[in-house]
Protein backbone atom coordinates (compact mmCIF):
# COMPACT_ATOMS: atom_id res chain seq x y z
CA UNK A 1 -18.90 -11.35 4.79
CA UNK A 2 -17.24 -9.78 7.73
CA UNK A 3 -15.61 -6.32 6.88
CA UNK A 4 -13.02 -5.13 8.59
CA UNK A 5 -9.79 -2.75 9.14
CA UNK A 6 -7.18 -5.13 9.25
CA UNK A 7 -3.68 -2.91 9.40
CA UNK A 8 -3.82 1.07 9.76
CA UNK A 9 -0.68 3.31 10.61
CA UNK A 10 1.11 6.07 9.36
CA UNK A 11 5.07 6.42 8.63
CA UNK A 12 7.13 9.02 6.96
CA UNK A 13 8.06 7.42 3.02
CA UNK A 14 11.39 8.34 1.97
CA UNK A 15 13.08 6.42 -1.12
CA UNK A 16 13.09 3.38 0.64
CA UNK A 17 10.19 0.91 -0.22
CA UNK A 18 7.64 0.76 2.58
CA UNK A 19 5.72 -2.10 2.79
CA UNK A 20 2.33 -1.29 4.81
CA UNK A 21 0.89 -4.41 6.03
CA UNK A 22 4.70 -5.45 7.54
CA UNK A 23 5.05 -2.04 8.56
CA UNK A 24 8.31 -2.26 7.41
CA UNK A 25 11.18 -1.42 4.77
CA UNK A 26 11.44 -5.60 4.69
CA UNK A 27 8.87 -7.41 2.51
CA UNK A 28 8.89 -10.39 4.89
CA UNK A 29 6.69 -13.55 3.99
CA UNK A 30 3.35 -11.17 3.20
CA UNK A 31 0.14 -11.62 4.37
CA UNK A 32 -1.22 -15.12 3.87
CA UNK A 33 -5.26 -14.78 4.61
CA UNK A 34 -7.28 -15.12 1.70
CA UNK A 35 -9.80 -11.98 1.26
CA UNK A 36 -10.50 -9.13 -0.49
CA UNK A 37 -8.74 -5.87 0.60
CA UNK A 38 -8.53 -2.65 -0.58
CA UNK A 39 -5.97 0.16 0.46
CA UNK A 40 -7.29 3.86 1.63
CA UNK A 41 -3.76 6.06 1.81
CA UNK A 42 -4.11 10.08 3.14
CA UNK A 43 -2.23 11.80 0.92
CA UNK A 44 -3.06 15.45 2.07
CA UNK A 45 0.39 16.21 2.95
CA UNK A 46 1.75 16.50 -0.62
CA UNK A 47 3.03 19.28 -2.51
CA UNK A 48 3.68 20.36 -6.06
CA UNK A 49 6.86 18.30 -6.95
CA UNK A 50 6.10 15.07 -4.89
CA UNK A 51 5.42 11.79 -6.36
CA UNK A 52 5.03 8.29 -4.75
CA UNK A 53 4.66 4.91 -6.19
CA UNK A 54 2.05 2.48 -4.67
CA UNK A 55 2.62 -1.05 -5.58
CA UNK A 56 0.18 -4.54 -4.68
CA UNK A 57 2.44 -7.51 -4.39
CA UNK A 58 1.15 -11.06 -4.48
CA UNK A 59 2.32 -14.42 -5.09
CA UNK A 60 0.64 -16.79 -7.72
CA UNK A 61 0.68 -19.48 -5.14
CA UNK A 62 1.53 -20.18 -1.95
CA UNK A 63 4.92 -21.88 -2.81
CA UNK A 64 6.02 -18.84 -5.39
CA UNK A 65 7.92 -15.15 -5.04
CA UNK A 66 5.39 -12.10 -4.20
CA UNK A 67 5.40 -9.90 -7.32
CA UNK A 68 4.22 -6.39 -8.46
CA UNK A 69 0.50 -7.25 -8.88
CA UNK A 70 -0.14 -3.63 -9.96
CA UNK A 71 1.28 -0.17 -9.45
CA UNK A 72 0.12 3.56 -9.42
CA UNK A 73 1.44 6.94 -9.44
CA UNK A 74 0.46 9.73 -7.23
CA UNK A 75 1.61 13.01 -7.93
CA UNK A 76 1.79 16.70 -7.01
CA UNK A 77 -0.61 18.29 -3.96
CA UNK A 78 -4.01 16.49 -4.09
CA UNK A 79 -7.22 17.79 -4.52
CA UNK A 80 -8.39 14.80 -3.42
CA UNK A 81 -6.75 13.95 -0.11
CA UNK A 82 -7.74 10.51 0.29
CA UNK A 83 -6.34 7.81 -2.49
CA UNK A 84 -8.26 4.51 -2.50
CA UNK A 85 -7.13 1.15 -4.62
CA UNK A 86 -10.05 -1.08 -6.22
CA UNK A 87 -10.85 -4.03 -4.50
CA UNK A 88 -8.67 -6.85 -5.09
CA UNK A 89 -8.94 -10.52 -4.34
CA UNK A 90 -5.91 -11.86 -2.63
CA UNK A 91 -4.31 -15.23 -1.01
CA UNK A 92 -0.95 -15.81 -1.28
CA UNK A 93 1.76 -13.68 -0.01
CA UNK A 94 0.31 -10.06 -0.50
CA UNK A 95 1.19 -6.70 0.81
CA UNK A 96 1.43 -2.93 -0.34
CA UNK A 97 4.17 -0.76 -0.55
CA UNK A 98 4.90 3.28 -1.04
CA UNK A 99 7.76 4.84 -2.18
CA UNK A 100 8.63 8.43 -2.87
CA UNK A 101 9.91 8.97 -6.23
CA UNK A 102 10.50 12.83 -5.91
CA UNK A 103 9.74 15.93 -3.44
CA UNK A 104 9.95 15.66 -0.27
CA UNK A 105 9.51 12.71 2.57
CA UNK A 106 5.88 12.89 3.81
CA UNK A 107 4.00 11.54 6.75
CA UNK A 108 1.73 8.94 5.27
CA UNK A 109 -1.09 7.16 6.85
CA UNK A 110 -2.64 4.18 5.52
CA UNK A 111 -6.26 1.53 6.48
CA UNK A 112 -6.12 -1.64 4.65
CA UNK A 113 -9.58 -2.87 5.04
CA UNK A 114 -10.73 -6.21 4.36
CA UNK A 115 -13.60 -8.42 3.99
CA UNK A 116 -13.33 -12.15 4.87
């Protein structure tokens, strides 16, 4: 199994839905390669009062919509200032996205790291 970082950059998430692998407010078509990946997001730059939604989007096959897969919460300054997803195994269609659902706009910057 070859491990590996397959996007990483940063952008500053405002209330429009950023989706990370695109790098982009547009979903696009997703990410198509089969593998499992798993989302590392710095977080370090919140503050009491911020909160941002983190949502996986996938497709049940290749031929169907990308959907919400699963979503989190992140809230307030963290004592923790790296956020990490589980693991997930995905094929068809998939991406991340970040939103900020209060506070302020913060500069974000995200690894999605694979294994093939």
């Amino acid at each position: 199994m070859a491990i590996a970082e397959s996007f990483q950059n940063s952008a500053t998430i405002g209330t429009t839905e950023f989706f990370l692998a695109a790098n982009s407010t547009t979903q696009g078509s997703g990410q198509s390669t089969d593998m499992m990946v798993q989302l590392l997001l710095e977080m370090n730059n919140l503050a009491n009062g911020d909160e941002y939604r983190v949502r996986l989007w996938e497709s049940v096959s290749s031929a169907g919509t990308a959907r919400i897969t699963h979503e989190w919460t992140i809230s307030h300054a963290q004592s923790e200032p790296n956020w990490l997803t589980p693991a997930a195994i995905l094929m068809h269609k998939w991406d991340f996205s970040v939103t900020k659902l209060a506070g302020t706009d913060r500069s974000i910057a995200w690894s999605i790291r694979t294994a093939t």
